[in-house]
C-alpha atoms as a PDB file:
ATOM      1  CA  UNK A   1      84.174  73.032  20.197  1.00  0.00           C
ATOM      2  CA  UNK A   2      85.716  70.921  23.090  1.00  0.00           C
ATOM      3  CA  UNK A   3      84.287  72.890  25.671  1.00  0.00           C
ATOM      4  CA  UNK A   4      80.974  72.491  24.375  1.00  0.00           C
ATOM      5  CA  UNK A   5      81.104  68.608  23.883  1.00  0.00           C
ATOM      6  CA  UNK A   6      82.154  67.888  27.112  1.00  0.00           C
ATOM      7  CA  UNK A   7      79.404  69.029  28.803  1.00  0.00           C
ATOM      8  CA  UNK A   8      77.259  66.956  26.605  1.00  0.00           C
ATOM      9  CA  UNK A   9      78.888  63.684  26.740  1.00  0.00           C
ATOM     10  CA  UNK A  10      78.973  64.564  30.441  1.00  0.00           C
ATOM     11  CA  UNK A  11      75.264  64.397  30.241  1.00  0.00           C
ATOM     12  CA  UNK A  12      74.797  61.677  28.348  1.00  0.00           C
ATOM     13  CA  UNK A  13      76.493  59.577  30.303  1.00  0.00           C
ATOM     14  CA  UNK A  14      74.258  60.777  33.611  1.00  0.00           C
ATOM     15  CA  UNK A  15      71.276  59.803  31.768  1.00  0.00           C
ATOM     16  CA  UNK A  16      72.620  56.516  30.956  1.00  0.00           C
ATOM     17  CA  UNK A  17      73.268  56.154  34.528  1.00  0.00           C
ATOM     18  CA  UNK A  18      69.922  57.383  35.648  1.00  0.00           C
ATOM     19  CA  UNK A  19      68.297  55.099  32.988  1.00  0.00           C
ATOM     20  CA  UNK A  20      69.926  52.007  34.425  1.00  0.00           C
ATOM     21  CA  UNK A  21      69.463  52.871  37.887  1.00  0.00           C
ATOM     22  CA  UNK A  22      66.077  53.394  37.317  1.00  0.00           C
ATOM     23  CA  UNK A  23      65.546  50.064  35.312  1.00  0.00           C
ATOM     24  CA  UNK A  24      67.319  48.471  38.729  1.00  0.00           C
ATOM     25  CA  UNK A  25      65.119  50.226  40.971  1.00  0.00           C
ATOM     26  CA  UNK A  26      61.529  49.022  38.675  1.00  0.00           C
ATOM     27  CA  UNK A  27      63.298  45.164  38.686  1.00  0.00           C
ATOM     28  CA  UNK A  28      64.384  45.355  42.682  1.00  0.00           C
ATOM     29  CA  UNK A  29      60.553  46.540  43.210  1.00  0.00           C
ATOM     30  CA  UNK A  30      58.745  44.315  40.646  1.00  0.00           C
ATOM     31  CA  UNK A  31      60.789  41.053  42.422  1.00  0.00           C
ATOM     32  CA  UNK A  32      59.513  42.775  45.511  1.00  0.00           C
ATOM     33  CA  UNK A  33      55.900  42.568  44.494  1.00  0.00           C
ATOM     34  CA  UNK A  34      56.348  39.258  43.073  1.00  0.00           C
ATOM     35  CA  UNK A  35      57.753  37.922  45.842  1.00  0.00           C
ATOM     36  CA  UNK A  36      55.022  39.291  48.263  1.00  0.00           C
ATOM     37  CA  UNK A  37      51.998  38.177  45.646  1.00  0.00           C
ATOM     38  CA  UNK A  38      53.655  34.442  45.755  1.00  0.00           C
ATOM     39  CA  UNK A  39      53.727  34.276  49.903  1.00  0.00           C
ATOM     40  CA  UNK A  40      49.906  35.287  49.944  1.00  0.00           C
ATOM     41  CA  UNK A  41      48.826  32.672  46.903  1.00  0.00           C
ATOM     42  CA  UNK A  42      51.008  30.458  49.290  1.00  0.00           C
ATOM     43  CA  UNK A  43      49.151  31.258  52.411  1.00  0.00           C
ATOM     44  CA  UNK A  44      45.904  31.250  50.703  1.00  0.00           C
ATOM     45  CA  UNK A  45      46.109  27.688  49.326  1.00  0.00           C
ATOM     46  CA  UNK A  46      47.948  26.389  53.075  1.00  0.00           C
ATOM     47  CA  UNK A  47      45.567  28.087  54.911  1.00  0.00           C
ATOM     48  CA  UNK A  48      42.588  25.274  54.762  1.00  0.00           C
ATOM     49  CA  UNK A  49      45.236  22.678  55.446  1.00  0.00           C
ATOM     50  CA  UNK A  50      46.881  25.078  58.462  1.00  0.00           C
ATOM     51  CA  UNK A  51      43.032  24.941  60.035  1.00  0.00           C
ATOM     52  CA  UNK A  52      41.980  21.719  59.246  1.00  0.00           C
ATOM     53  CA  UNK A  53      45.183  20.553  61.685  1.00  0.00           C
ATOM     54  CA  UNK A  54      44.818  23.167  64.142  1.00  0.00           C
ATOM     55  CA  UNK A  55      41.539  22.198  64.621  1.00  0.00           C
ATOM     56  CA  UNK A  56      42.652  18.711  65.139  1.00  0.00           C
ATOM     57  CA  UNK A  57      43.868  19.610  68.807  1.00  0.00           C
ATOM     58  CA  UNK A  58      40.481  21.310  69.612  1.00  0.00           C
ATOM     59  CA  UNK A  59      38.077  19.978  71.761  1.00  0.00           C
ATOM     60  CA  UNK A  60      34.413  19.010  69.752  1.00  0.00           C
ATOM     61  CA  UNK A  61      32.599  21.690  70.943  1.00  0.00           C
ATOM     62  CA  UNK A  62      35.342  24.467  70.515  1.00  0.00           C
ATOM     63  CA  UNK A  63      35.948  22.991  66.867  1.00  0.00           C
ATOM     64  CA  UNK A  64      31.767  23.218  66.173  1.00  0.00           C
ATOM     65  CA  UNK A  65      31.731  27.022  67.690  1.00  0.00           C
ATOM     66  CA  UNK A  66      29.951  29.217  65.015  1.00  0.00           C
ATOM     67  CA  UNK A  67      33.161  32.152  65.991  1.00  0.00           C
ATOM     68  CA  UNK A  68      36.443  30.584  65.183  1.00  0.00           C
ATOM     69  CA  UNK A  69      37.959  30.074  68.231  1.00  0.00           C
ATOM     70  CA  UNK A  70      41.818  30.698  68.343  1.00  0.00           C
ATOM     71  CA  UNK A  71      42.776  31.295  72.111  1.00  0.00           C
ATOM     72  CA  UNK A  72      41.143  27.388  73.161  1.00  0.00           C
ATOM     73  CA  UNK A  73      43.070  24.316  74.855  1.00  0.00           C
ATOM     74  CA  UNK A  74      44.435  21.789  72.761  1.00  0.00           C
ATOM     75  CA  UNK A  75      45.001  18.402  73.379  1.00  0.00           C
ATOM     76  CA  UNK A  76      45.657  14.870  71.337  1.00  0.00           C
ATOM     77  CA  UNK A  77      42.393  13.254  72.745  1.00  0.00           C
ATOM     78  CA  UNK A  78      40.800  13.508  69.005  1.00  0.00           C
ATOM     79  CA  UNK A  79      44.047  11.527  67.564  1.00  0.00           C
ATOM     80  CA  UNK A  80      43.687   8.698  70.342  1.00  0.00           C
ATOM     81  CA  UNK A  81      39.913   8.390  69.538  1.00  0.00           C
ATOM     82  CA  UNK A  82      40.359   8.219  65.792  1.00  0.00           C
ATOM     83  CA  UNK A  83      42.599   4.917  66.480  1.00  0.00           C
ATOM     84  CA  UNK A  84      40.177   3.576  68.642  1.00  0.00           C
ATOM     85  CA  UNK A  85      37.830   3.764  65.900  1.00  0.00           C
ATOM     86  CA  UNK A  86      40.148   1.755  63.783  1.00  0.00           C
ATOM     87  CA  UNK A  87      42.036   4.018  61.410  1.00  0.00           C
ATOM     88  CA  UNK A  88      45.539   2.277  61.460  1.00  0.00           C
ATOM     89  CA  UNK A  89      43.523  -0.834  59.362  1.00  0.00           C
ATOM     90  CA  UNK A  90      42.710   1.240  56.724  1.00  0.00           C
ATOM     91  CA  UNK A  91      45.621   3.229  56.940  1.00  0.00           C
ATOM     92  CA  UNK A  92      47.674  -0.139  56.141  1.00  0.00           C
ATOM     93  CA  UNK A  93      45.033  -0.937  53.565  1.00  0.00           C
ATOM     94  CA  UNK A  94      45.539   2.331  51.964  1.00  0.00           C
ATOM     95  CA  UNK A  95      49.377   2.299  52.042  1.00  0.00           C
ATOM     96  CA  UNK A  96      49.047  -1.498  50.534  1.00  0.00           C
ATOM     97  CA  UNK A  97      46.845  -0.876  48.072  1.00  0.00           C
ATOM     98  CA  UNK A  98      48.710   2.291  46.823  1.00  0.00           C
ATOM     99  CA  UNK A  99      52.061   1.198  46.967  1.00  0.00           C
ATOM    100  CA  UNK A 100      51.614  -2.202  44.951  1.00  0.00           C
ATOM    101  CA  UNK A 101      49.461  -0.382  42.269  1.00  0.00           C
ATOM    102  CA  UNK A 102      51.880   2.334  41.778  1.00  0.00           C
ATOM    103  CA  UNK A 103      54.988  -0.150  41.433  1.00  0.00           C
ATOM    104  CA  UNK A 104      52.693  -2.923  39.096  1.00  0.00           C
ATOM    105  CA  UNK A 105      51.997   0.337  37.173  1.00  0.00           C
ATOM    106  CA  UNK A 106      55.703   1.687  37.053  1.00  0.00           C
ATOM    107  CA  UNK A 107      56.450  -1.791  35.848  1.00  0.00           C
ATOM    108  CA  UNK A 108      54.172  -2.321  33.232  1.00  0.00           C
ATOM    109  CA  UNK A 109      54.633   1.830  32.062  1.00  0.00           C
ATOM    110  CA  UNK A 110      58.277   1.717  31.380  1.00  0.00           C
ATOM    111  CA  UNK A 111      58.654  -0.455  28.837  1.00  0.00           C
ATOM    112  CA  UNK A 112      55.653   0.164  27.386  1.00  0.00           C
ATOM    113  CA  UNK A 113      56.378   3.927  26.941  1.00  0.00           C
ATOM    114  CA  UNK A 114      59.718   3.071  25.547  1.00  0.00           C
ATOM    115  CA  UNK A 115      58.337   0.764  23.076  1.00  0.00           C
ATOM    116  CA  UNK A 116      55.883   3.702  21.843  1.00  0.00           C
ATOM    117  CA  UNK A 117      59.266   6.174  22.262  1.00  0.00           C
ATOM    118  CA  UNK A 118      62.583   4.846  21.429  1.00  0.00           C
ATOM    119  CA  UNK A 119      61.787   1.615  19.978  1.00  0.00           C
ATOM    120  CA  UNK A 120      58.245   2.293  18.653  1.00  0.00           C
ATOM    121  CA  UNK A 121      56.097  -0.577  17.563  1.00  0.00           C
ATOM    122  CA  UNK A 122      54.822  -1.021  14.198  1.00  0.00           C
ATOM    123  CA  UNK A 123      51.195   1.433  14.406  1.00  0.00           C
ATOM    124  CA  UNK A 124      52.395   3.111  17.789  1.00  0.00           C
ATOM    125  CA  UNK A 125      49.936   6.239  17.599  1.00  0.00           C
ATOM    126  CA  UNK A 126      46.942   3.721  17.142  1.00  0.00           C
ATOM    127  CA  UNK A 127      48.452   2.042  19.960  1.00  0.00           C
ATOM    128  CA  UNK A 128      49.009   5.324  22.290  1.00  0.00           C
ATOM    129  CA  UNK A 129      45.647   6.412  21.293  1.00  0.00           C
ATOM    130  CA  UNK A 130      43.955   2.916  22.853  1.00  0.00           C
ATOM    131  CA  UNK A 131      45.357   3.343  25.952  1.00  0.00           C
ATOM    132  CA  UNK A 132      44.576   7.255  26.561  1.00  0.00           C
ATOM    133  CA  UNK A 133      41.118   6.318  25.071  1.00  0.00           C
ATOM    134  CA  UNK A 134      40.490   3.979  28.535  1.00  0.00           C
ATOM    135  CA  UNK A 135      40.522   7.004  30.589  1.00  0.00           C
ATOM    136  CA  UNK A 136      37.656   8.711  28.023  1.00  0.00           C
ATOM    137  CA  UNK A 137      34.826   6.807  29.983  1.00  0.00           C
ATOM    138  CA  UNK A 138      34.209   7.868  33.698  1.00  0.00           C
ATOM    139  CA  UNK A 139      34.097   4.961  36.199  1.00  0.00           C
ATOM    140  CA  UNK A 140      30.712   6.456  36.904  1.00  0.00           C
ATOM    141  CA  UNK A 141      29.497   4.760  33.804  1.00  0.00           C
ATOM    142  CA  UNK A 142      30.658   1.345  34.343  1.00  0.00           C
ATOM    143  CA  UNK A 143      30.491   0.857  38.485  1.00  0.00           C
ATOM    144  CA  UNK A 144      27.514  -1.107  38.036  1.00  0.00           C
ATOM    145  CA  UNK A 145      28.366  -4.103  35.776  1.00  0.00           C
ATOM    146  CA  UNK A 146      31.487  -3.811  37.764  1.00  0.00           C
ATOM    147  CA  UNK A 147      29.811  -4.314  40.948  1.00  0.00           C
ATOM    148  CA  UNK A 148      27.819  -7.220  39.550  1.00  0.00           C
ATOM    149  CA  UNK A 149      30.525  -8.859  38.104  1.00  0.00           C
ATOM    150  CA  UNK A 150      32.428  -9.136  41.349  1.00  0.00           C
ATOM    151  CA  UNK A 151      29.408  -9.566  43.236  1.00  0.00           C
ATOM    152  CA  UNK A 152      28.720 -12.783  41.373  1.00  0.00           C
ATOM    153  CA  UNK A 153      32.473 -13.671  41.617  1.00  0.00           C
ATOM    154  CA  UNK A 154      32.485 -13.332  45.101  1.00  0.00           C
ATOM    155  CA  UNK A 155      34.684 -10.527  45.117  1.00  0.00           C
ATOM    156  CA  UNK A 156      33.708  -7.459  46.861  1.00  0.00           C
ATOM    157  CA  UNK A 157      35.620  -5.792  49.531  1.00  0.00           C
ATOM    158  CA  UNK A 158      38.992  -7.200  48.083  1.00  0.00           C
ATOM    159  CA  UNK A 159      41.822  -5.567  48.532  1.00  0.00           C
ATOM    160  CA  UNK A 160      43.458  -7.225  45.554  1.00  0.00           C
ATOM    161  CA  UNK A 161      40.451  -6.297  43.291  1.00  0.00           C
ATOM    162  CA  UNK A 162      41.053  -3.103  43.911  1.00  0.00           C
ATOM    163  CA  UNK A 163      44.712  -2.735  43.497  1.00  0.00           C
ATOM    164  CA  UNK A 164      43.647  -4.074  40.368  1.00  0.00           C
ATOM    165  CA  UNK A 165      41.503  -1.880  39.357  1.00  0.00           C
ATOM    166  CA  UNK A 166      43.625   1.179  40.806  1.00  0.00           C
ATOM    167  CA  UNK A 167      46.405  -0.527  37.888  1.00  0.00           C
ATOM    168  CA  UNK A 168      43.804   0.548  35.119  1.00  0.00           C
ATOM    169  CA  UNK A 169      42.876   3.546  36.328  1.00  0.00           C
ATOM    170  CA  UNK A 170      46.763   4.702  36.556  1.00  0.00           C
ATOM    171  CA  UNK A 171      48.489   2.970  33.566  1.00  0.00           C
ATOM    172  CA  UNK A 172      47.493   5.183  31.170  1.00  0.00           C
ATOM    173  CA  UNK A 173      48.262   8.114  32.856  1.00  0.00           C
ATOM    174  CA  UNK A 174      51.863   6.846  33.798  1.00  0.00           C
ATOM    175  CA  UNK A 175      52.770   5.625  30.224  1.00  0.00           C
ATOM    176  CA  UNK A 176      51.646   9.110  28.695  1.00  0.00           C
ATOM    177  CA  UNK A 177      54.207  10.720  31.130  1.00  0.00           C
ATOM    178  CA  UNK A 178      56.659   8.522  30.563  1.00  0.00           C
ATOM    179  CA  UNK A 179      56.306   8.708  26.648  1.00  0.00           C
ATOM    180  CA  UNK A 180      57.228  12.040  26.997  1.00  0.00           C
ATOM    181  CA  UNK A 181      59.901  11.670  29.365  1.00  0.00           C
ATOM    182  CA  UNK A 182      61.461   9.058  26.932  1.00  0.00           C
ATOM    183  CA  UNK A 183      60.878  11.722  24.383  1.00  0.00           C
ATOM    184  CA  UNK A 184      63.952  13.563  25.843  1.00  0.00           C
ATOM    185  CA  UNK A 185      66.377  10.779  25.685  1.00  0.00           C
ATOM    186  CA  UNK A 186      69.356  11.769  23.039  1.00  0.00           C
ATOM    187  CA  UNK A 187      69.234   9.348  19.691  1.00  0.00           C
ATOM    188  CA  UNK A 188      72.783   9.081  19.814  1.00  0.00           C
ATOM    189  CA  UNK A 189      73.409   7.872  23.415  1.00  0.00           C
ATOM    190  CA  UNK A 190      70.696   4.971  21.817  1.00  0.00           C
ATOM    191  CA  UNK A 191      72.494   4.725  18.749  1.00  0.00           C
ATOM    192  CA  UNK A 192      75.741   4.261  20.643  1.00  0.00           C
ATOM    193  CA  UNK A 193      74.224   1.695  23.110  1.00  0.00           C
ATOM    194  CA  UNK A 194      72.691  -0.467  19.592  1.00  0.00           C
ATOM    195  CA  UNK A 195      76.389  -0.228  17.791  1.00  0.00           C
ATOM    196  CA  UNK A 196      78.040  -1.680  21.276  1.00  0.00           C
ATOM    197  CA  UNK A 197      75.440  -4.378  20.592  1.00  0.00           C
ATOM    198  CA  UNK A 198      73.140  -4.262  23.907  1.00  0.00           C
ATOM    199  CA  UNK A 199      70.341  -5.713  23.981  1.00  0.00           C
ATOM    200  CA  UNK A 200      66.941  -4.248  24.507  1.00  0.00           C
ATOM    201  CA  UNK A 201      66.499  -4.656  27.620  1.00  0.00           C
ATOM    202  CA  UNK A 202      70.210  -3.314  28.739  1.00  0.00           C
ATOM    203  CA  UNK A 203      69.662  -0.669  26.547  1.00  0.00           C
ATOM    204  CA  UNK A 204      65.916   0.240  28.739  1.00  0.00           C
ATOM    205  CA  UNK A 205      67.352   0.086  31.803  1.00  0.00           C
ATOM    206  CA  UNK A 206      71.416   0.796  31.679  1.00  0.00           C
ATOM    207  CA  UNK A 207      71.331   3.689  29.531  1.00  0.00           C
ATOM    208  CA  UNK A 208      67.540   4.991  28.898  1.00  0.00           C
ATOM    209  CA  UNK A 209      65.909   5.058  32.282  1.00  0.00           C
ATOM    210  CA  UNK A 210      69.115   6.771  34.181  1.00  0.00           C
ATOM    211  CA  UNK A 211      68.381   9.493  32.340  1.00  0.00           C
ATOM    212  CA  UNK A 212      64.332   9.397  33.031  1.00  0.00           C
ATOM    213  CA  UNK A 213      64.654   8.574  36.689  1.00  0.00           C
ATOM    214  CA  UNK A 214      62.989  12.106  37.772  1.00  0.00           C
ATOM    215  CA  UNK A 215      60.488  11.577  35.661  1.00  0.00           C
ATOM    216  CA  UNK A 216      59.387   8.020  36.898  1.00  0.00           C
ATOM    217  CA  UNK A 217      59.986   9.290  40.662  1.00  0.00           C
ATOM    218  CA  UNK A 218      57.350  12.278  39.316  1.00  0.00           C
ATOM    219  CA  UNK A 219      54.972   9.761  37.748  1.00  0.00           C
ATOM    220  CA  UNK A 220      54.973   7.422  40.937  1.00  0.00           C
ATOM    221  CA  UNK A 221      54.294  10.214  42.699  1.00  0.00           C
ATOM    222  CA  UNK A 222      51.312  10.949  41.003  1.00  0.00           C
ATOM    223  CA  UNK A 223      50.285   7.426  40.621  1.00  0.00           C
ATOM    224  CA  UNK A 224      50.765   7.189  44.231  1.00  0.00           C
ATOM    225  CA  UNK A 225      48.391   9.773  45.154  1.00  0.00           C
ATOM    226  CA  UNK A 226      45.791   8.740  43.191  1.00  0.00           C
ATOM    227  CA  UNK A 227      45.746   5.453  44.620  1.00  0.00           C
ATOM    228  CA  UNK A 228      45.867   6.550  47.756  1.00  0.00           C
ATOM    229  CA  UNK A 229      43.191   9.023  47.455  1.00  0.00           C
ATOM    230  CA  UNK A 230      41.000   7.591  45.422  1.00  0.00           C
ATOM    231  CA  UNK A 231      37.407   7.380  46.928  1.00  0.00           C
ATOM    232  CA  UNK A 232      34.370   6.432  44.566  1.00  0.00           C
ATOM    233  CA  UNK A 233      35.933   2.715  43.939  1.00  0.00           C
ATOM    234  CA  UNK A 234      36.570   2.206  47.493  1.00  0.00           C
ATOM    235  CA  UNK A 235      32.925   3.581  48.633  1.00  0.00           C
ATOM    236  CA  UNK A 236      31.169   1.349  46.338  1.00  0.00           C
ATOM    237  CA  UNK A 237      33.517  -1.996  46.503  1.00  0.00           C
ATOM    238  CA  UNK A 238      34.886  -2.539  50.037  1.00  0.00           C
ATOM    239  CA  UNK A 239      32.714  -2.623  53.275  1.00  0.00           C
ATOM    240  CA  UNK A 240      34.800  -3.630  56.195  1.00  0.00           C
ATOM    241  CA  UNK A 241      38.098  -5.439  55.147  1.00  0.00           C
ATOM    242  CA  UNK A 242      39.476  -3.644  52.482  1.00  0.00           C
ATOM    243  CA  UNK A 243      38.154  -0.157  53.375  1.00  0.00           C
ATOM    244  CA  UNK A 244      40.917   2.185  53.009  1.00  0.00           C
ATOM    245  CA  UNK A 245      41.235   5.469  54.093  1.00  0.00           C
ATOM    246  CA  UNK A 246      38.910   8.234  51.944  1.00  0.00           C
ATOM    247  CA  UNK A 247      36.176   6.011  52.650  1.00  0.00           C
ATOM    248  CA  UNK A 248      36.537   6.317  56.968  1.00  0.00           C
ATOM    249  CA  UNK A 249      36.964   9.378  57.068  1.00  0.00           C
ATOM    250  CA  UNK A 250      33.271  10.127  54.734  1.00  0.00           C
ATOM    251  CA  UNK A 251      32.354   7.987  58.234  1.00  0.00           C
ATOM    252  CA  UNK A 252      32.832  10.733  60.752  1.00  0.00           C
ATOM    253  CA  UNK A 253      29.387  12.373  58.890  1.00  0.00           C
ATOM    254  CA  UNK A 254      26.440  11.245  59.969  1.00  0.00           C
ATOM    255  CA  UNK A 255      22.651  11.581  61.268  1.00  0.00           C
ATOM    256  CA  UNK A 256      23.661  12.509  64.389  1.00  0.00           C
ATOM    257  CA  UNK A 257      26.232  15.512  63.379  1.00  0.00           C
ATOM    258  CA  UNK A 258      29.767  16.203  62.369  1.00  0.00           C
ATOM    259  CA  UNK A 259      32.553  15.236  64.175  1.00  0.00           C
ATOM    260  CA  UNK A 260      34.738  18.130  63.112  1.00  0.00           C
ATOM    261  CA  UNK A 261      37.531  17.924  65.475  1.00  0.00           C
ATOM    262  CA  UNK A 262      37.963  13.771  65.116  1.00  0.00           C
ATOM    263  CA  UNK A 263      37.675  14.394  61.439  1.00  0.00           C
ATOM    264  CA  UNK A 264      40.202  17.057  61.138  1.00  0.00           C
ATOM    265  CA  UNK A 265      42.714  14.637  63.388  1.00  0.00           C
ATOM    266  CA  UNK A 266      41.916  12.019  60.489  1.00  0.00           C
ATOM    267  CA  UNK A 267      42.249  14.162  57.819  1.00  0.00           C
ATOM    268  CA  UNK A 268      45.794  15.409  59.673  1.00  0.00           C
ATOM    269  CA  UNK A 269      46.724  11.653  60.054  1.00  0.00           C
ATOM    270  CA  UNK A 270      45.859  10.686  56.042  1.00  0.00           C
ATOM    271  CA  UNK A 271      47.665  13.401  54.354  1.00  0.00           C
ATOM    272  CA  UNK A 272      51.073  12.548  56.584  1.00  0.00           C
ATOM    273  CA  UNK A 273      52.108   9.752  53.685  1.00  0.00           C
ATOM    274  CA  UNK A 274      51.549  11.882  50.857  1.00  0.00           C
ATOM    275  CA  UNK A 275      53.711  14.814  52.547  1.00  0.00           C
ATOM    276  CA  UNK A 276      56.412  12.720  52.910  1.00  0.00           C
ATOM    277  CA  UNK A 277      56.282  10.542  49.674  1.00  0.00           C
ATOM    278  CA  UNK A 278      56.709  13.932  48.423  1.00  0.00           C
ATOM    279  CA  UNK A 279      59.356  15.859  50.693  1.00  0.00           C
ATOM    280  CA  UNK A 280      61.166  12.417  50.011  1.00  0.00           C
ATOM    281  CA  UNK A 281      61.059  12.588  45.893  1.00  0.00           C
ATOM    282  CA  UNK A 282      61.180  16.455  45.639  1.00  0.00           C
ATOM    283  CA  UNK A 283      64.259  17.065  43.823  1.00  0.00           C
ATOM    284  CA  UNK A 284      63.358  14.252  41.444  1.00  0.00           C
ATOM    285  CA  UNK A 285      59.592  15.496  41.441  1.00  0.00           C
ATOM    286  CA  UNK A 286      60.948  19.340  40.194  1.00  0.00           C
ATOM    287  CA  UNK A 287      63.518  18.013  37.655  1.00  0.00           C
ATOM    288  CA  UNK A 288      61.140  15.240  36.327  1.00  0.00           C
ATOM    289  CA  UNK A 289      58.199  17.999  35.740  1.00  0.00           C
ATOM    290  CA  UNK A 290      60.765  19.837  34.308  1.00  0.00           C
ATOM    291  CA  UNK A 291      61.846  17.854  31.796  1.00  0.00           C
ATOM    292  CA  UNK A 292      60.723  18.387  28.456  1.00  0.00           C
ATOM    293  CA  UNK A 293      59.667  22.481  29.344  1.00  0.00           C
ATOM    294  CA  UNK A 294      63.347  23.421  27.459  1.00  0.00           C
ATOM    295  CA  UNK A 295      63.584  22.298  24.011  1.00  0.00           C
END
């Protein structure tokens, strides 16, 4: 009877090792394929971006070729001509604009979240629908008694105006995230903070918002880019001095051609901010989108 189970559990147990191996083998070449699939979706998206600045060093009529020319000299001539045209005045109206928008709207988000949050206000769902309901209308729909009204105020091509404006446009986006990043706070660390008798305000900032801070570095972020590309407002309502940045570069089209190379040297030059507003808040960008995915 031994001899015969022996062999069996024997068996057994190189199945159970062939199994496993196996099931190894399938993971180790499913992470493989994974891996591979994520560098090519990564190269796909970069790739337009990887052009647009390599083209930046080509000459105009190298960059306008009808075959892509790779093997061509390069040179920073299109990055000295886009200044002379002007581009470090919009890109300090840009930065201005989009900076104090995104902090007036990171001021006035906070709280409000936290009132609709932790301490929510008497009728806070009517009061969380109003503001998401501002962003139901496109700006499309209301440029033009816009335009009139600051026409007749004597307030086109303001740069305040439009910070303004880039406030509304933002807000409700930026208390919606933050409403759910308040969401996450623990009752009890609130509960705690009430008992020890601190006031609202203490309570916001000293013991809710430490544990938000990714997510308000992730919602500036956003806010930030927005602002800072935003185009139709600053088409239609600036001119000369407060023209930011998406608006020159729509300049480099025109009747008599495209200026590919210049344009890809300005396109190079405008996305510089955002890369580094962003390599700057990355580890608070990944754990503020993060937050609220576990429950």
């Amino acid at each position: 009877m031994t001899a015969v189970a022996e062999p069996t559990r024997t068996n057994e147990t190189s199945s159970a090792s062939t199994a496993r191996t196996g099931r190894k083998g399938g993971f180790r070449i499913g992470g493989l394929a994974l891996t591979v699939l994520t560098w090519l979706l990564v190269l796909f998206f970069f790739f337009p971006v990887g052009w647009t600045i390599f083209t930046s060093f080509k000459s105009e009529a190298a960059a306008a070729s009808a075959t892509p020319l790779i093997f061509t000299p390069l040179s920073f001539e299109q990055y000295a001509e886009v200044f002379r045209r002007g581009m470090g005045l919009y890109l300090l109206n840009s930065a201005a604009v989009a900076v104090l928008s995104t902090v007036v709207v990171m001021a006035l988000a906070i709280p409000a979240a936290y009132a609709l949050s932790v301490r929510k206000v008497r009728r806070w769902t009517d009061a969380l629908f109003f503001v998401i309901s501002t962003r139901f209308m496109p700006f499309a729909a209301v440029i033009i008694p816009i335009f009139l009204l600051l026409r007749e105020l004597g307030l086109l091509d303001n740069l305040t105006v439009l910070g303004v404006l880039y406030v509304g446009m933002n807000l409700p986006l930026a208390i919606w995230m933050m409403r759910s990043f308040f969401d996450e706070v623990p009752a009890a660390i609130v509960e705690a903070a009430q008992v020890d008798g601190a006031s609202h305000w203490k309570e916001l900032w000293r013991i809710a918002f430490p544990i938000v801070a990714p997510g308000a570095a992730a919602a500036a972020l956003i806010c930030f880019i927005f602002a800072w590309n935003e185009y139709f407002l600053a088409l239609l309502l600036t001119s000369v001095t407060a023209m930011t940045t998406p608006p020159f570069l729509g300049s480099f089209v025109d009747g008599r051609g495209q200026f590919l190379a210049v344009l890809s040297a300005a396109i190079t030059i405008a996305i510089i901010p955002v890369i580094i507003a962003g390599w700057v808040a990355q580890k608070r960008l990944v754990a503020g989108l993060a937050m609220g995915a576990v429950k």
